[in-house]
N, C-alpha and C. Protein backbone atom coordinates (compact mmCIF):
# COMPACT_ATOMS: atom_id res chain seq x y z
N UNK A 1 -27.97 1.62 -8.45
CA UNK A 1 -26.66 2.09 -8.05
C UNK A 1 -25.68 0.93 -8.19
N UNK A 2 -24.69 1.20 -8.57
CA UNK A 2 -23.42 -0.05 -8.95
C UNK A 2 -22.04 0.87 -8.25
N UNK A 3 -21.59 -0.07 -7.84
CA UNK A 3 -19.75 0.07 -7.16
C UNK A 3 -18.70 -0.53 -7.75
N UNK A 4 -18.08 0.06 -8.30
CA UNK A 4 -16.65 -0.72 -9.07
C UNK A 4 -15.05 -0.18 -8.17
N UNK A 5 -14.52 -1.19 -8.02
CA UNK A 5 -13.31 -1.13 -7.06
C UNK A 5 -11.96 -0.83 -8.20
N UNK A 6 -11.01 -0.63 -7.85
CA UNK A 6 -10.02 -0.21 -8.85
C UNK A 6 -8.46 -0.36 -7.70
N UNK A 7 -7.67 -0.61 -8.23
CA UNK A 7 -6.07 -0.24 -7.77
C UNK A 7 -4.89 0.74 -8.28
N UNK A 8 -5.42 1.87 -7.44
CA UNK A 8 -4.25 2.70 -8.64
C UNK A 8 -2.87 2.84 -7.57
N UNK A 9 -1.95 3.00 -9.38
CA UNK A 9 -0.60 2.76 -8.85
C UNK A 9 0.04 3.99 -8.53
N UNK A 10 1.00 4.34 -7.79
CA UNK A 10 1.71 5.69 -7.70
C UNK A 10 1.25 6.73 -6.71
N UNK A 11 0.22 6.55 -5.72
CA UNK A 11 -0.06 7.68 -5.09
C UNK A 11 0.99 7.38 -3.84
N UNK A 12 1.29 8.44 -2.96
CA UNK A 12 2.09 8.43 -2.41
C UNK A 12 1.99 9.44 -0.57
N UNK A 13 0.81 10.07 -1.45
CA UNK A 13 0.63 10.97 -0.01
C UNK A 13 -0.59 11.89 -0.27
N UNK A 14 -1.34 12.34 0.64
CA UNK A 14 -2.64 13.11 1.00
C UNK A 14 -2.92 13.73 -0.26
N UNK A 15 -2.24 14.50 -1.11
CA UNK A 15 -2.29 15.43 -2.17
C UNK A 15 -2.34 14.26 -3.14
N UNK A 16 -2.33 13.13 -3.26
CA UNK A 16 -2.21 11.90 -4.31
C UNK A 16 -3.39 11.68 -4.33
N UNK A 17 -3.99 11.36 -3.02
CA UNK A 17 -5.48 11.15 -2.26
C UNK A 17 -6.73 12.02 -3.02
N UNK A 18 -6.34 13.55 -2.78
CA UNK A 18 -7.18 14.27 -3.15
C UNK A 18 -7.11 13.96 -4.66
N UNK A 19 -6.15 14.35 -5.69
CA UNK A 19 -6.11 14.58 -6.80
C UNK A 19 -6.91 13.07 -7.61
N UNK A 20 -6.80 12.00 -7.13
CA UNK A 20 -7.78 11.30 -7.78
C UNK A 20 -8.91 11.19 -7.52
N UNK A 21 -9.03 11.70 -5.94
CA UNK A 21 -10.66 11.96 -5.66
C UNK A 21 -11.55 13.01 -6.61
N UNK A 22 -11.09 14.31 -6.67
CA UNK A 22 -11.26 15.43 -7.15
C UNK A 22 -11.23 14.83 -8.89
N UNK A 23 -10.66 14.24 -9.44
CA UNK A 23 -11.17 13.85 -10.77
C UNK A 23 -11.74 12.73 -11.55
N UNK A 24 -11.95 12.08 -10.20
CA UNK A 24 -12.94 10.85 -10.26
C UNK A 24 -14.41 11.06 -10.10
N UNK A 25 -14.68 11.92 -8.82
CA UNK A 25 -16.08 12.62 -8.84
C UNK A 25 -16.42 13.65 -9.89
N UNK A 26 -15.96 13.92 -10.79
CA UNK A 26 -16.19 14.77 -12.01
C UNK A 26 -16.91 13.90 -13.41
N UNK A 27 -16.48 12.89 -13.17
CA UNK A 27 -17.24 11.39 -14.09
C UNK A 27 -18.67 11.39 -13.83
N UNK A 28 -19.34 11.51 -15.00
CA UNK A 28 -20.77 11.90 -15.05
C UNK A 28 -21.20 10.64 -14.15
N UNK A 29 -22.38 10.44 -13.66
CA UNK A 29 -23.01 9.67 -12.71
C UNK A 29 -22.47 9.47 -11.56
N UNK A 30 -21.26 9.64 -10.81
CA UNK A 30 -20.36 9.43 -9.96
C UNK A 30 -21.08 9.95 -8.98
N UNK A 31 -21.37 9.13 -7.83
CA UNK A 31 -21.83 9.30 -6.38
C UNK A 31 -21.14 9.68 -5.21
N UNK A 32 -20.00 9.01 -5.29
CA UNK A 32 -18.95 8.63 -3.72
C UNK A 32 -18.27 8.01 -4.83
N UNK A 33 -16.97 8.72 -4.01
CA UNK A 33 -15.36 8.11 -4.24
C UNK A 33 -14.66 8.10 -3.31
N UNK A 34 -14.05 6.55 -3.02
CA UNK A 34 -13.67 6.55 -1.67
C UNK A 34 -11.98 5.94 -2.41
N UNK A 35 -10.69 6.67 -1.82
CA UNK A 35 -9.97 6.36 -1.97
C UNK A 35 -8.69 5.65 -0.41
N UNK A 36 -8.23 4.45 -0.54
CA UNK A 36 -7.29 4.07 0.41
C UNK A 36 -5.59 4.80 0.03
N UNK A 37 -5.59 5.20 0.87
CA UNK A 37 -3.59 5.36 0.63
C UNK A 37 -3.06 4.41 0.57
N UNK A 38 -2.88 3.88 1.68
CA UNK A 38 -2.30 2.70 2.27
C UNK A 38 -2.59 1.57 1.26
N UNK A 39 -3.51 1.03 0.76
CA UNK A 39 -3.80 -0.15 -0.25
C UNK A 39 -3.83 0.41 -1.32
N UNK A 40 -3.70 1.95 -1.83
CA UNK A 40 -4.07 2.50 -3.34
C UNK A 40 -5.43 1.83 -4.02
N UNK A 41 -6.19 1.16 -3.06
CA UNK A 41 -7.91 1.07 -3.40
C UNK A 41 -8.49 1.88 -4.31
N UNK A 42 -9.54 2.33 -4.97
CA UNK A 42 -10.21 2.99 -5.23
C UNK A 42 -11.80 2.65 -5.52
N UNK A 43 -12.72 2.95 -4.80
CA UNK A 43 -14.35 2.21 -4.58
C UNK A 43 -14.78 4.29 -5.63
N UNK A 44 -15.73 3.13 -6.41
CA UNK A 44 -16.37 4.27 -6.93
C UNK A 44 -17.55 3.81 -7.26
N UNK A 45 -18.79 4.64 -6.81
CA UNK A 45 -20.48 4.49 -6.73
C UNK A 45 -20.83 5.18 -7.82
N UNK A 46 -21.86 4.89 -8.16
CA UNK A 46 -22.74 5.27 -9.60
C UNK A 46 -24.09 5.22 -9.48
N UNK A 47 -24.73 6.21 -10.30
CA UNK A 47 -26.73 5.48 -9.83
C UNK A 47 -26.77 4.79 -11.34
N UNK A 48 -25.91 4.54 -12.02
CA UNK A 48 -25.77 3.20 -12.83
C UNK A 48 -25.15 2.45 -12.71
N UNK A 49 -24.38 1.62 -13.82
CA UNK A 49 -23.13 1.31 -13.95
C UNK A 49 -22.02 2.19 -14.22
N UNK A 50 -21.32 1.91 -13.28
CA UNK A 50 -19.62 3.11 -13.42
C UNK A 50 -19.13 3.00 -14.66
N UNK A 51 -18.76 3.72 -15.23
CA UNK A 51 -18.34 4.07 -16.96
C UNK A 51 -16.96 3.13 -16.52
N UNK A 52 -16.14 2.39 -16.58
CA UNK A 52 -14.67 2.04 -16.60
C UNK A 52 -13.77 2.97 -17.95
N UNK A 53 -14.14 3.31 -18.30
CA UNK A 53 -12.99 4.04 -18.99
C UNK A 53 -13.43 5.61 -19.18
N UNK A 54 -14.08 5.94 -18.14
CA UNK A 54 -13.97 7.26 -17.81
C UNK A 54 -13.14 7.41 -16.79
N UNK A 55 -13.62 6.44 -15.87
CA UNK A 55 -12.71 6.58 -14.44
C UNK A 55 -11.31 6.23 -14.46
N UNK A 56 -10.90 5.50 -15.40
CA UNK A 56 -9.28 4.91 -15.67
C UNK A 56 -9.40 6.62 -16.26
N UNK A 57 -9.61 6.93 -17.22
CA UNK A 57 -9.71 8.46 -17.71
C UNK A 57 -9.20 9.38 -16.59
N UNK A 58 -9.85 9.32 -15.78
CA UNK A 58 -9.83 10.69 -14.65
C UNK A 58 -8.75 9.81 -13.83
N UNK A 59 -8.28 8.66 -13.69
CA UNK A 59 -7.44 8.44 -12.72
C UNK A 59 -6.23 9.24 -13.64
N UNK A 60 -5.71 8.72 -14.37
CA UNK A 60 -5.02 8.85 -15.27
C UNK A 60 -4.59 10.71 -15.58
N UNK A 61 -5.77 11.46 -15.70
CA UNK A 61 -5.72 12.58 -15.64
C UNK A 61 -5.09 13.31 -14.50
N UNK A 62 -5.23 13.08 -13.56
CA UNK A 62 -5.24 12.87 -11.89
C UNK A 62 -3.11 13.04 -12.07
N UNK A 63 -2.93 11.75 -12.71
CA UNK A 63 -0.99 11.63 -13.11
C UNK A 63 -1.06 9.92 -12.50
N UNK A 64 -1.82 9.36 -12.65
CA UNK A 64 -1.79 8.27 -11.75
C UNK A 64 -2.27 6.93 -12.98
N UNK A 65 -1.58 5.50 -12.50
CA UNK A 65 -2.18 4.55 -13.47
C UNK A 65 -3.21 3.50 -12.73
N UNK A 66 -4.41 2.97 -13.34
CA UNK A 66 -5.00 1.76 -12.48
C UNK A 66 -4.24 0.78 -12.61
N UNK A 67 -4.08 -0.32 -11.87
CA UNK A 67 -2.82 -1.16 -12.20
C UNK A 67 -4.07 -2.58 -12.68
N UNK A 68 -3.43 -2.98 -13.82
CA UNK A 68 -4.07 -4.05 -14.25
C UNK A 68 -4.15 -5.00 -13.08
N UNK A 69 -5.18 -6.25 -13.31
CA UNK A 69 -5.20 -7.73 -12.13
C UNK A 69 -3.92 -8.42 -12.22
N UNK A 70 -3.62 -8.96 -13.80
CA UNK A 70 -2.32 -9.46 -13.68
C UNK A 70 -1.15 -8.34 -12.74
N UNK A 71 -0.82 -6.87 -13.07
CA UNK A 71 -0.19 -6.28 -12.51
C UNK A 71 -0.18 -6.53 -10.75
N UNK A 72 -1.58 -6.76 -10.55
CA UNK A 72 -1.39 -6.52 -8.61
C UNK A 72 -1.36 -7.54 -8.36
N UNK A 73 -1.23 -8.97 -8.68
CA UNK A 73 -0.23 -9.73 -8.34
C UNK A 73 1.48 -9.85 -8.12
N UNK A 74 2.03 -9.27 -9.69
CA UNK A 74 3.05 -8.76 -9.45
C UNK A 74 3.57 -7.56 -8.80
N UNK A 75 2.75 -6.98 -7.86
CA UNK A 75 3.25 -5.37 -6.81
C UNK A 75 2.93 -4.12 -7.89
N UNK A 76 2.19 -4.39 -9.02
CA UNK A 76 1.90 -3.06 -9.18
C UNK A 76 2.73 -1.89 -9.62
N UNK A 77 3.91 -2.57 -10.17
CA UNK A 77 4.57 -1.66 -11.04
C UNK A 77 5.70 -0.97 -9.79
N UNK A 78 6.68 -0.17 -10.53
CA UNK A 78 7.41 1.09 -9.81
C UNK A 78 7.02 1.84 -8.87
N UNK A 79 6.88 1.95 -7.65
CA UNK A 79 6.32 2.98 -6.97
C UNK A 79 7.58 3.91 -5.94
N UNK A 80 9.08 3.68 -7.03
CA UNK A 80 10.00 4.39 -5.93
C UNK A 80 10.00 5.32 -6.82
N UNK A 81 9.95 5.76 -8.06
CA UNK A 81 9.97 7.23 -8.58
C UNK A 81 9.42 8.42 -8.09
N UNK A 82 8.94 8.36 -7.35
CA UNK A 82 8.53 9.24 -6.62
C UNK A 82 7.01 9.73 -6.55
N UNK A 83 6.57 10.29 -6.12
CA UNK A 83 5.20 11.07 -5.60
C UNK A 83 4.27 11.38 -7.00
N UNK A 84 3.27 11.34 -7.29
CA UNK A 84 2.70 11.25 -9.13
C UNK A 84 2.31 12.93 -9.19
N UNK A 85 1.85 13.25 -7.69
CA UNK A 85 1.51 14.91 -7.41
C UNK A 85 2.49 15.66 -7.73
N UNK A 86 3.76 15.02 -7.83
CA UNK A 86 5.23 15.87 -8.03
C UNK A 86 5.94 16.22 -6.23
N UNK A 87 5.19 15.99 -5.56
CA UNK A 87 5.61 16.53 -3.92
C UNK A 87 6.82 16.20 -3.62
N UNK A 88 7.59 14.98 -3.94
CA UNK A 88 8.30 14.81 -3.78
C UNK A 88 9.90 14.92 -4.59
């Protein structure tokens, strides 16, 4: 089993939450997906190694971006456009 951590940018509220949960656990081998609001975290379990460009895939699908390392130093991009779910 392997865990890969991620930062995605743009979620904004509960329905942000779900929608990358819901297409992150759809990634073949995917165990547990645990997503933070508050830090835009994303922990994802595997009974291998986590595919990385499936899961940027499904974040992405989701309406959402992983924010590069260089990026989350610099804050991770725009996050006043609003809600990625459209809610807002």
């Amino acid at each position: 089993m392997s865990t890969a951590t991620y930062s995605v940018v743009g979620m904004t509220c509960g329905h942000c939450v779900n929608s990358v949960t819901e297409e992150v656990r759809q990634v073949p081998g995917v165990t547990d997906v645990s997503v933070d609001l508050a830090t835009g975290g994303l922990a994802v379990s595997a009974v291998a190694d986590v595919d990385d460009g499936a899961v940027r895939a499904a974040v992405e699908e989701a309406g959402y971006q992983v924010a590069e390392p260089a990026n989350l130093l610099a804050g991770a991009g725009d996050q006043t456009s609003g809600c990625g779910c459209g809610c807002s």
